[in-house]
Every structure is written in C-alpha cells, then in structure tokens.
PDB file of N, CA and C in Angstrom:
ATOM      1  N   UNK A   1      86.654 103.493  66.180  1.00  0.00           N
ATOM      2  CA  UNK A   1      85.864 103.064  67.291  1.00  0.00           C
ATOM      3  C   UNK A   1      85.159 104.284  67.856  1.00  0.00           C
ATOM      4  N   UNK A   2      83.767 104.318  68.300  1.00  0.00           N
ATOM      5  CA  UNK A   2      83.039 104.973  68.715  1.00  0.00           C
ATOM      6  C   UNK A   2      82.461 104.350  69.512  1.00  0.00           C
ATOM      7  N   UNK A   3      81.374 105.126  70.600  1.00  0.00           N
ATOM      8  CA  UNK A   3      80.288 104.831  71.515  1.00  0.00           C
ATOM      9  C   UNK A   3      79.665 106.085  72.139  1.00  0.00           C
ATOM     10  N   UNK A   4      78.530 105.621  72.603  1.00  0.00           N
ATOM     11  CA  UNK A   4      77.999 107.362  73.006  1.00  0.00           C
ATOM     12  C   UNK A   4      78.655 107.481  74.354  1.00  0.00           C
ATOM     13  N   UNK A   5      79.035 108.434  74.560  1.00  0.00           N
ATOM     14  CA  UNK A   5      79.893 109.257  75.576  1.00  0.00           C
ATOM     15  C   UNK A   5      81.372 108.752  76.157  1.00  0.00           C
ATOM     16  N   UNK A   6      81.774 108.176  74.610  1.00  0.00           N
ATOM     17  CA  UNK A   6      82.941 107.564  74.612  1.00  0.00           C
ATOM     18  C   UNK A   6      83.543 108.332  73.838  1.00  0.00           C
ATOM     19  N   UNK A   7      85.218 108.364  74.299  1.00  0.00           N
ATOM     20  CA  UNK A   7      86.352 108.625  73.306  1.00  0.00           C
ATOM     21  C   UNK A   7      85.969 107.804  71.884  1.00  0.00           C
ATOM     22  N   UNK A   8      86.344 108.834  70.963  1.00  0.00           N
ATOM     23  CA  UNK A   8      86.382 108.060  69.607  1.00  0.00           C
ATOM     24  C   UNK A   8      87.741 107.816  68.893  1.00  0.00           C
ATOM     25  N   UNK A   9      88.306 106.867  68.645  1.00  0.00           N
ATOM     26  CA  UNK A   9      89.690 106.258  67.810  1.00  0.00           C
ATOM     27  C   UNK A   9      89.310 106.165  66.731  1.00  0.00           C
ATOM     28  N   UNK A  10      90.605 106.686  65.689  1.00  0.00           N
ATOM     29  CA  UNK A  10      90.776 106.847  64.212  1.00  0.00           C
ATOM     30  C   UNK A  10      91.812 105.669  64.369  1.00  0.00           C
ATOM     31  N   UNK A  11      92.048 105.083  63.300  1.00  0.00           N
ATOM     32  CA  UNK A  11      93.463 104.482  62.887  1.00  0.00           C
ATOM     33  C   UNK A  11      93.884 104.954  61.405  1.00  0.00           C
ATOM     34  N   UNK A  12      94.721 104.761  61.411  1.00  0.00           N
ATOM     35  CA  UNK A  12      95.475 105.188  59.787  1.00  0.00           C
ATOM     36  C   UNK A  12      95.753 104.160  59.496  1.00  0.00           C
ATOM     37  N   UNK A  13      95.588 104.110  57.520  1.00  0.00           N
ATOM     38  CA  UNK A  13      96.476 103.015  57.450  1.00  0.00           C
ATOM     39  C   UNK A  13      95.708 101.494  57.445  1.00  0.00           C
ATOM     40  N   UNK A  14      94.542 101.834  57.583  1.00  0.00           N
ATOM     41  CA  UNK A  14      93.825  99.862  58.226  1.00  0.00           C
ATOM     42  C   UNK A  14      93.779  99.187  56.841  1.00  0.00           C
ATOM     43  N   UNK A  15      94.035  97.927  56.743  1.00  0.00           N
ATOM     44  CA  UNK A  15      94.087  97.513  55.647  1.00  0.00           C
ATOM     45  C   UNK A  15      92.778  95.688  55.826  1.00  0.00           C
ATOM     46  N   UNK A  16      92.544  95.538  54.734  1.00  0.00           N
ATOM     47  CA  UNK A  16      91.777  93.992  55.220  1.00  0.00           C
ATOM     48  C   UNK A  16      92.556  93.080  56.115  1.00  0.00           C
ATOM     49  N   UNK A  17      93.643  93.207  55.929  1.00  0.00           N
ATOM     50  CA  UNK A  17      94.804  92.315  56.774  1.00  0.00           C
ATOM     51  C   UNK A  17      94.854  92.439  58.336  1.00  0.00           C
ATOM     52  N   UNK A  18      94.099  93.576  58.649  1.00  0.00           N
ATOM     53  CA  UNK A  18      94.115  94.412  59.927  1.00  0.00           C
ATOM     54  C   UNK A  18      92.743  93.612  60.807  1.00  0.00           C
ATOM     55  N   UNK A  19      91.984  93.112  59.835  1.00  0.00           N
ATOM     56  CA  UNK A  19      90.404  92.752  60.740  1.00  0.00           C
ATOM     57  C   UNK A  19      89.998  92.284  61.829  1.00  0.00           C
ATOM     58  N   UNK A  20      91.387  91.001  61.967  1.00  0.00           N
ATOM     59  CA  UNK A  20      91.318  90.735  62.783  1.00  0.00           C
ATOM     60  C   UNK A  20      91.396  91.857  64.567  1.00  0.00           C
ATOM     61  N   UNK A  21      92.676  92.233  64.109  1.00  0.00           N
ATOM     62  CA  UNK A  21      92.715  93.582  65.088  1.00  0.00           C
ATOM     63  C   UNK A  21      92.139  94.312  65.753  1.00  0.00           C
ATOM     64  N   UNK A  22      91.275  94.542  64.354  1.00  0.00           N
ATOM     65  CA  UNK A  22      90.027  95.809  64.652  1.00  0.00           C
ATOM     66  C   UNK A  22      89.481  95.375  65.472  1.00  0.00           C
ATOM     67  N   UNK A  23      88.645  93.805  64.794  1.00  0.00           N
ATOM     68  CA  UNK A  23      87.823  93.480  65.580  1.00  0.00           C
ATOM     69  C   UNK A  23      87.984  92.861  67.436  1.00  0.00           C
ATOM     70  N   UNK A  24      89.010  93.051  67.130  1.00  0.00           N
ATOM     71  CA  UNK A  24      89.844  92.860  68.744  1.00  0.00           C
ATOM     72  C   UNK A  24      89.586  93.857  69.289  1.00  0.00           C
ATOM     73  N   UNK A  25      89.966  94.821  68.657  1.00  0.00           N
ATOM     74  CA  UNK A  25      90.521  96.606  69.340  1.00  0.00           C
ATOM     75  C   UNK A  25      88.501  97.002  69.653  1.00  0.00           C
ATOM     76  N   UNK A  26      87.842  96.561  68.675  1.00  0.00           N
ATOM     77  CA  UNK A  26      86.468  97.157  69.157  1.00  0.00           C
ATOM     78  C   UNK A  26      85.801  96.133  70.540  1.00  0.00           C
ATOM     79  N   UNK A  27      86.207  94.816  70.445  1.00  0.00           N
ATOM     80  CA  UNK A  27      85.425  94.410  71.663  1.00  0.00           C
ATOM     81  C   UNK A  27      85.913  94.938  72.945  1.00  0.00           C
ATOM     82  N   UNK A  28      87.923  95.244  72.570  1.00  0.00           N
ATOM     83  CA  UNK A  28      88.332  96.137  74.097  1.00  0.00           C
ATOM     84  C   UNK A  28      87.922  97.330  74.284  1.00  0.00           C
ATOM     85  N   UNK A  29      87.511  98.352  72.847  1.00  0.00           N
ATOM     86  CA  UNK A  29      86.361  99.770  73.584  1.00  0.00           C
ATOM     87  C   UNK A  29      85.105  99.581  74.024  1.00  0.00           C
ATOM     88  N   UNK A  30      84.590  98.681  73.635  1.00  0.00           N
ATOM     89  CA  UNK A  30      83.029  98.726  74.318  1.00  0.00           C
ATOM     90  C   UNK A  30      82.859  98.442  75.805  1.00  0.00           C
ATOM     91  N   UNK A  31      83.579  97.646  76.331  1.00  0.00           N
ATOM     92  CA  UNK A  31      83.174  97.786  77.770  1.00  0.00           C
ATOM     93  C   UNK A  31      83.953  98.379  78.829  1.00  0.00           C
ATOM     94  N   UNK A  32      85.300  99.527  77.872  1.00  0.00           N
ATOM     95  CA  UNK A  32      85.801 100.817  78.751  1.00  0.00           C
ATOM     96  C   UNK A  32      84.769 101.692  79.200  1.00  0.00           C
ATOM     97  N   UNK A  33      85.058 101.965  80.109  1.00  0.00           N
ATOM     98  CA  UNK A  33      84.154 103.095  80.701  1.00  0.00           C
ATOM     99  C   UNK A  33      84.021 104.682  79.501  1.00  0.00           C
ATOM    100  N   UNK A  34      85.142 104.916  79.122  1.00  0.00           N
ATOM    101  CA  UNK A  34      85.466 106.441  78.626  1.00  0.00           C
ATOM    102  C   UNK A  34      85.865 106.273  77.016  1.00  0.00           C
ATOM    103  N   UNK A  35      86.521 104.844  76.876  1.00  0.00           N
ATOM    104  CA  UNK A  35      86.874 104.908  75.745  1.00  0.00           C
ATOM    105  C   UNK A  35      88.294 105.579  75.040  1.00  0.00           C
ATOM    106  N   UNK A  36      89.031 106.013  76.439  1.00  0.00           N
ATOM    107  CA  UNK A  36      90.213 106.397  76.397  1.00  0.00           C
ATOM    108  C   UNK A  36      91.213 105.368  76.219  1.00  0.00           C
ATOM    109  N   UNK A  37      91.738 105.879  75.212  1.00  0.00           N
ATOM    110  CA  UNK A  37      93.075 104.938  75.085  1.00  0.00           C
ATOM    111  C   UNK A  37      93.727 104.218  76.498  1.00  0.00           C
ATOM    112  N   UNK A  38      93.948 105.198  77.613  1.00  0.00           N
ATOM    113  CA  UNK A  38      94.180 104.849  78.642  1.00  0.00           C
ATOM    114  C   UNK A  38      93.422 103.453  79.605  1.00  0.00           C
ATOM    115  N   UNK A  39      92.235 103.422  78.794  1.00  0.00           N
ATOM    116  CA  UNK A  39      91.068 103.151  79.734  1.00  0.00           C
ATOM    117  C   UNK A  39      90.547 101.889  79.295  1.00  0.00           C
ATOM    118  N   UNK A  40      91.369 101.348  77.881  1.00  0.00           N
ATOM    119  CA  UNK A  40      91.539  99.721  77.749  1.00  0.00           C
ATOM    120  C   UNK A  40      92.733  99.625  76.591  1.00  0.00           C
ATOM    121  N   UNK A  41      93.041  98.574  76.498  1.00  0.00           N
ATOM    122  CA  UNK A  41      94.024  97.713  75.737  1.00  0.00           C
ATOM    123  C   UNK A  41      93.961  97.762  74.458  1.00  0.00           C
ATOM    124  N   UNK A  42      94.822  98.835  73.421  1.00  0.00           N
ATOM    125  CA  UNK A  42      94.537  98.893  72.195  1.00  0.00           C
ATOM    126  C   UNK A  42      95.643  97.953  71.526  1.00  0.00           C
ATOM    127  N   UNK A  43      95.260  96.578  71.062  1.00  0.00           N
ATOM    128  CA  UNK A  43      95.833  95.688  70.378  1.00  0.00           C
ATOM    129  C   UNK A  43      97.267  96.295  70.028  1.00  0.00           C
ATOM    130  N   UNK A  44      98.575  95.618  69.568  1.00  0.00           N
ATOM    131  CA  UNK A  44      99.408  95.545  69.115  1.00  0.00           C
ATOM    132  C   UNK A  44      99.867  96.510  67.606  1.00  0.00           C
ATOM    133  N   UNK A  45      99.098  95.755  67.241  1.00  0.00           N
ATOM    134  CA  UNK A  45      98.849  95.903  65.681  1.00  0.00           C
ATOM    135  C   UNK A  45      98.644  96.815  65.204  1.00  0.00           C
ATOM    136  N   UNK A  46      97.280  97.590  65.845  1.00  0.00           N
ATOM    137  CA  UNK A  46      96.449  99.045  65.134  1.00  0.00           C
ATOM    138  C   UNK A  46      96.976  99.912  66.431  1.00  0.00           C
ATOM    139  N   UNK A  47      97.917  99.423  67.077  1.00  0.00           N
ATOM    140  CA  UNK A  47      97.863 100.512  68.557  1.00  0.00           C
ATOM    141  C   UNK A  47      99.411 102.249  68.111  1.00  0.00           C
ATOM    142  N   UNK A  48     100.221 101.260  66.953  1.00  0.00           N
ATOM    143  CA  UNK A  48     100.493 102.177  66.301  1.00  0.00           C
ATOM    144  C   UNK A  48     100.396 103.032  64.753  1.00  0.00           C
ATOM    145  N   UNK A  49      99.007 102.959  64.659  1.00  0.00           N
ATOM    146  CA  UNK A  49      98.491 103.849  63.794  1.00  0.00           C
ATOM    147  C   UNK A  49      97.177 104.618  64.430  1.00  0.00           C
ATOM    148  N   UNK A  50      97.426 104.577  65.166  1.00  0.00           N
ATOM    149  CA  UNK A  50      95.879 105.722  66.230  1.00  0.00           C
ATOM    150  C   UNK A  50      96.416 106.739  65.371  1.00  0.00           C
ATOM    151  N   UNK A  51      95.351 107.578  64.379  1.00  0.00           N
ATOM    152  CA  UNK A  51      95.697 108.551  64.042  1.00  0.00           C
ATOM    153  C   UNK A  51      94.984 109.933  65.015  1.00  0.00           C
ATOM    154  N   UNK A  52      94.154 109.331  65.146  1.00  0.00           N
ATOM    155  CA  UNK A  52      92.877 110.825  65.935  1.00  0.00           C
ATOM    156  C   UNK A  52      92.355 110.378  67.028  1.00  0.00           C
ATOM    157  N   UNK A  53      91.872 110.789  68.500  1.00  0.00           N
ATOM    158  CA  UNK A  53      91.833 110.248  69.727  1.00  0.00           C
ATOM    159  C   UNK A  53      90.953 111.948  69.914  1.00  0.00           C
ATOM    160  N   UNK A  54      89.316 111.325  70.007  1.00  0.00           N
ATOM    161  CA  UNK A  54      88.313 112.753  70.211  1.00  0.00           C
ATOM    162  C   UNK A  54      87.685 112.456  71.098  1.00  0.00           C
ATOM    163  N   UNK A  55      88.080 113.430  72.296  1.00  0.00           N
ATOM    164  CA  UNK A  55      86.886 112.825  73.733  1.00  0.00           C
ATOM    165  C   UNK A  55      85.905 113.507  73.623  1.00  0.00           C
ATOM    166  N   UNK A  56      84.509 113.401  73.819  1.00  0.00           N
ATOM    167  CA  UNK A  56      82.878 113.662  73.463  1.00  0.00           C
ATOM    168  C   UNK A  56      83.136 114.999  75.121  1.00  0.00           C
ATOM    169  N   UNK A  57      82.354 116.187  74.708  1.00  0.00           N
ATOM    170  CA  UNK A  57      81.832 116.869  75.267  1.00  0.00           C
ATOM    171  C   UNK A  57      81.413 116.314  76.557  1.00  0.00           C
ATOM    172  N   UNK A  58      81.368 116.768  77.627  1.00  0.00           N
ATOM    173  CA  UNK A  58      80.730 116.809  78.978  1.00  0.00           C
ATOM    174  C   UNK A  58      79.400 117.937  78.641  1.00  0.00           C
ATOM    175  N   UNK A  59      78.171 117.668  79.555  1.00  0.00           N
ATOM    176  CA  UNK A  59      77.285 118.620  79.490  1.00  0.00           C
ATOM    177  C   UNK A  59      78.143 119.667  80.561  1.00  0.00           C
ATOM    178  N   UNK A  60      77.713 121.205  80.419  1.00  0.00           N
ATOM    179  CA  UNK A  60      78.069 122.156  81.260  1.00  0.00           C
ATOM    180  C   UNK A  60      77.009 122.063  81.926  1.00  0.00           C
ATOM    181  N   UNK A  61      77.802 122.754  82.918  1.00  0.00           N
ATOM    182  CA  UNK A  61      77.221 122.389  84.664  1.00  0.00           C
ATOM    183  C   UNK A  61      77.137 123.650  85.038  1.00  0.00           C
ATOM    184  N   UNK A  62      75.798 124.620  84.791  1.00  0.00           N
ATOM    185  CA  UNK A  62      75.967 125.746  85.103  1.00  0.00           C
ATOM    186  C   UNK A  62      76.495 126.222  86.586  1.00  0.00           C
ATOM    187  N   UNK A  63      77.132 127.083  86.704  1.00  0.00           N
ATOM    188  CA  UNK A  63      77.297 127.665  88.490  1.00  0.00           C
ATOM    189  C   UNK A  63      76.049 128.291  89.296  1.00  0.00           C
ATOM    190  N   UNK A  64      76.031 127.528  90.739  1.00  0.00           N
ATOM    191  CA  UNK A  64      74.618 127.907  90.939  1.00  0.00           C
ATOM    192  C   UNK A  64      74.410 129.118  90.789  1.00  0.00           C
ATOM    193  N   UNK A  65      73.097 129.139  90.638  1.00  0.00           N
ATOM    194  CA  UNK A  65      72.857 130.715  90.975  1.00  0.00           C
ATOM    195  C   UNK A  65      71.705 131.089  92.100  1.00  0.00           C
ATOM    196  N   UNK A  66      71.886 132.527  92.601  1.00  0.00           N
ATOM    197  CA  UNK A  66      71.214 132.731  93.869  1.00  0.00           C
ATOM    198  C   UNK A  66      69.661 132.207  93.713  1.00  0.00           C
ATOM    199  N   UNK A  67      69.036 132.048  94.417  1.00  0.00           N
ATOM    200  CA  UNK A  67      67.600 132.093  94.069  1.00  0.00           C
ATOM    201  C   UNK A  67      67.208 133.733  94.083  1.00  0.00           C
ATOM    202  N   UNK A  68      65.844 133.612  93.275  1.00  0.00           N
ATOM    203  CA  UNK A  68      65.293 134.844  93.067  1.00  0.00           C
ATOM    204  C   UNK A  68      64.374 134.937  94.104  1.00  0.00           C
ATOM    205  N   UNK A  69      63.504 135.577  95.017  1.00  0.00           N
ATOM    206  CA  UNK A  69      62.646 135.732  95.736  1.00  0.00           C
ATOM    207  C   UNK A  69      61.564 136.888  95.402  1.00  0.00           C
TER     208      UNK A  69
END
C-alpha cells in the first residue's frame, strides 16, 4: 500500500488467497490521513505479515533567517 504523502506497507508472504484482504487493507489506507499503521485498521489476515512500514519525508522547514538590509 502506498499514497502520496502516505506511509507505505509491505506485506510478506501475500498469496492469491490473500485478495480479498488486500483489497480490504487498501480501501482502509486510502482515506487514513498518514497511512500509518496506527492511523487505520490493518485487516486480520495481512496485519501479521507487515513486513516494511516507510513513512515519506516531510519537506524541511528551513530556520528563519535574519533579514538582510
């Protein structure tokens, strides 16, 4: 499971038998905010084979700086 500026989930292990699941487990990431495991309901089934859990970069926020005059 992916989305832009979403956590991305791996599973291990998925087999055709699993589809149903998946396709469970993807309609509960799309309308998390973050995409964090935390942040919706990862099915039963595929919830123990999460192999990889990658949260997407934040832009840096430079520290202000003085103005120049």
């Amino acid at each position: 499971m992916d989305g832009p500026g979403k956590a991305g989930i791996r599973f291990n292990a998925i087999a055709v038998a699993d589809v149903e699941a998946v396709i469970e487990a993807a309609a509960a990431h799309d309308p998390s905010t973050t995409g964090a495991p935390d942040d919706w309901a990862i099915p039963s089934e595929p919830a123990d084979r999460v192999s990889t859990v990658t949260y997407k970069r934040r832009p840096l926020i430079p520290a202000a700086s003085p103005r120049v005059r």
